[in-house]
N, C-alpha and C. Protein backbone atom coordinates (compact mmCIF):
# COMPACT_ATOMS: atom_id res chain seq x y z
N UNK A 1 5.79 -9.05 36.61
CA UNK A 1 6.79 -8.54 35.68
C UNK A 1 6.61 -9.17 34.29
N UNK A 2 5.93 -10.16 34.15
CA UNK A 2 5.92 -11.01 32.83
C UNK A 2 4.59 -10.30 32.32
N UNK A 3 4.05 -9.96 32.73
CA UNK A 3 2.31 -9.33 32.51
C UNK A 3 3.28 -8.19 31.81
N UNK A 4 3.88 -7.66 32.27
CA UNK A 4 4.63 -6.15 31.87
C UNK A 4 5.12 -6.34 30.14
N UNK A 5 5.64 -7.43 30.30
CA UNK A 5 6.64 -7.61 29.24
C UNK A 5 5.96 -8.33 27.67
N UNK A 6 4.86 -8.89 28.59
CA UNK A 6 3.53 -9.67 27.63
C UNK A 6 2.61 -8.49 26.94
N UNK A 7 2.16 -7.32 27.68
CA UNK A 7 1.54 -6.06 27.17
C UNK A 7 2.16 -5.62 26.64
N UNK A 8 3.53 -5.31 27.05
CA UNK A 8 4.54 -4.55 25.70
C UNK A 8 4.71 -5.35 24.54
N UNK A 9 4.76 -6.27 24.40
CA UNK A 9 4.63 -7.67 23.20
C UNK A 9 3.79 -7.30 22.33
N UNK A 10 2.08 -7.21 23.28
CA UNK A 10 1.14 -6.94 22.25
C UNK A 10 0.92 -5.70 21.87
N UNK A 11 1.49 -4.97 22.49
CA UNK A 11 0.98 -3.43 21.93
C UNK A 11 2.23 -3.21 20.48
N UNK A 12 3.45 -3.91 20.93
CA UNK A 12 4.15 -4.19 19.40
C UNK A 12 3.64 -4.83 18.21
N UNK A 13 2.94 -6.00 18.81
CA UNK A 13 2.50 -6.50 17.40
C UNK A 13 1.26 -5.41 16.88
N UNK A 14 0.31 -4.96 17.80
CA UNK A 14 -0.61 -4.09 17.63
C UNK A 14 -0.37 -2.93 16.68
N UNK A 15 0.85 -2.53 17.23
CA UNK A 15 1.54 -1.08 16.85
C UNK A 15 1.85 -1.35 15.05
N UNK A 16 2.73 -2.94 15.05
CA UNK A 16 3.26 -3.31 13.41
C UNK A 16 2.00 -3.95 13.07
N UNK A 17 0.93 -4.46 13.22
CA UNK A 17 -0.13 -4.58 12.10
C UNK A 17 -0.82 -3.24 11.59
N UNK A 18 -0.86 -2.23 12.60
CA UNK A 18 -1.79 -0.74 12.65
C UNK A 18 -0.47 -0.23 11.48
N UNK A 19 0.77 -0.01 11.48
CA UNK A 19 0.91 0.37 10.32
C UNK A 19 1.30 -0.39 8.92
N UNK A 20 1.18 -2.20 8.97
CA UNK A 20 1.15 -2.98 8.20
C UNK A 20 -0.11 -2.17 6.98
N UNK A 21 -1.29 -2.15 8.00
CA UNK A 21 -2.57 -1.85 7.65
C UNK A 21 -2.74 -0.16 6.96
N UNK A 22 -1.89 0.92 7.17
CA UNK A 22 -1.73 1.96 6.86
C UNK A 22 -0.99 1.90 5.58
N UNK A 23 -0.07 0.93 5.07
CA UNK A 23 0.60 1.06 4.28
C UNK A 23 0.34 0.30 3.18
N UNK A 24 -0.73 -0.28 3.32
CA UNK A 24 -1.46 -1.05 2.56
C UNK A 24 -2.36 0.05 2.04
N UNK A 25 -3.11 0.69 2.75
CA UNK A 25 -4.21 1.34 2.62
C UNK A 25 -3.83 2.45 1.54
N UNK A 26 -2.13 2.86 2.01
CA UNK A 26 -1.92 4.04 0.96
C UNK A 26 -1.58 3.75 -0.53
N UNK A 27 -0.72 2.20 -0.17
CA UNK A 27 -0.47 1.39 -1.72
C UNK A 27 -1.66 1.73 -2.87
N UNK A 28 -2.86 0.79 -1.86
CA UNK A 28 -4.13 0.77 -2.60
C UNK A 28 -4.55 2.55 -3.23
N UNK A 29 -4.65 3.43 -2.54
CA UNK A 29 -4.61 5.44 -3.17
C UNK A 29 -4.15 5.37 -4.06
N UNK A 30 -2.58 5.23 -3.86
CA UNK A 30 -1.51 5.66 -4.67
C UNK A 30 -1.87 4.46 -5.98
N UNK A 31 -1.97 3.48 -6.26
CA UNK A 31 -2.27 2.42 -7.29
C UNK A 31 -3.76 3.03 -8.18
N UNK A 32 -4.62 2.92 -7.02
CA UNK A 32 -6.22 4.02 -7.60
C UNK A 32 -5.86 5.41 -8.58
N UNK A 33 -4.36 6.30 -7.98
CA UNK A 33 -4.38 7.12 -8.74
C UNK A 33 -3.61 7.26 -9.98
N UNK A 34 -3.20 5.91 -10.00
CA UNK A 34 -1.97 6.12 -11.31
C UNK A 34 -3.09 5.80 -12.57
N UNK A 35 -2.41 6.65 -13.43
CA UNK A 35 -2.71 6.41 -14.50
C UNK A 35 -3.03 5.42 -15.30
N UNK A 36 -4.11 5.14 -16.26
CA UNK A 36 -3.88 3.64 -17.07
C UNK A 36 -3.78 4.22 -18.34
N UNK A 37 -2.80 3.37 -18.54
CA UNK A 37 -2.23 3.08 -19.94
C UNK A 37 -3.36 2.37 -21.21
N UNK A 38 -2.93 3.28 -22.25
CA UNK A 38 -4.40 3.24 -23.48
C UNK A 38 -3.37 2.05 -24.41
N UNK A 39 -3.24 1.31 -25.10
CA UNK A 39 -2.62 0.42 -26.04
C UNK A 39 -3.57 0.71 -27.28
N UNK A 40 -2.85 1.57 -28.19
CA UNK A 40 -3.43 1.88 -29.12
C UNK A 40 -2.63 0.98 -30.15
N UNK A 41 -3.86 0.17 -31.44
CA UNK A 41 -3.55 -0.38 -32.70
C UNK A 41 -2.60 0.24 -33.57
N UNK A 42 -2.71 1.39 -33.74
CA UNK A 42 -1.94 2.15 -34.98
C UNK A 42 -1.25 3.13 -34.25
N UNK A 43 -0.13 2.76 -33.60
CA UNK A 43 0.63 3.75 -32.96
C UNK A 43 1.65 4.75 -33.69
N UNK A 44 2.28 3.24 -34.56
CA UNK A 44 3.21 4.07 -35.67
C UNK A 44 2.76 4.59 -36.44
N UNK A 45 1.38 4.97 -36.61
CA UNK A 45 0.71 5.74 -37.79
C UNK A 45 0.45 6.86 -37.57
N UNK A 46 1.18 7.57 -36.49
CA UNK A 46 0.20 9.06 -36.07
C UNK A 46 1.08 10.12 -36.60
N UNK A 47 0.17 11.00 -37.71
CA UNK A 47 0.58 11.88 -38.62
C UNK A 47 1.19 13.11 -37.52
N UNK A 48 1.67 13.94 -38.01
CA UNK A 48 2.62 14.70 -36.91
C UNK A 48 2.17 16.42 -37.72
C-alpha cells in the first residue's frame, strides 16, 4: 500500500515539473515574439 502511495507521489511531482517545463517553454515563445523597442535620439524632433 505504501508502493501505491509512493508512485502516486512521483507521478505528481512528474506531472508538476512536465508542466513547470511547458510553461517555461511558452514564456520563452511568447518573450521571442514580443517586440523590441527602438530608443531613438531625436524623438521630439519628428516633423509631422
Amino acid at each position: 500500500m505504501i508502493a501505491f502511495y509512493l508512485t502516486l507521489a512521483a507521478l505528481g511531482a512528474a506531472g508538476a515539473a512536465l508542466i513547470r517545463e511547458l510553461a517555461a517553454a511558452e514564456a520563452r515563445q511568447r518573450a521571442a515574439l514580443r517586440p523590441v523597442r527602438v530608443q531613438s535620439t531625436d524623438r521630439g524632433n519628428v516633423r509631422r
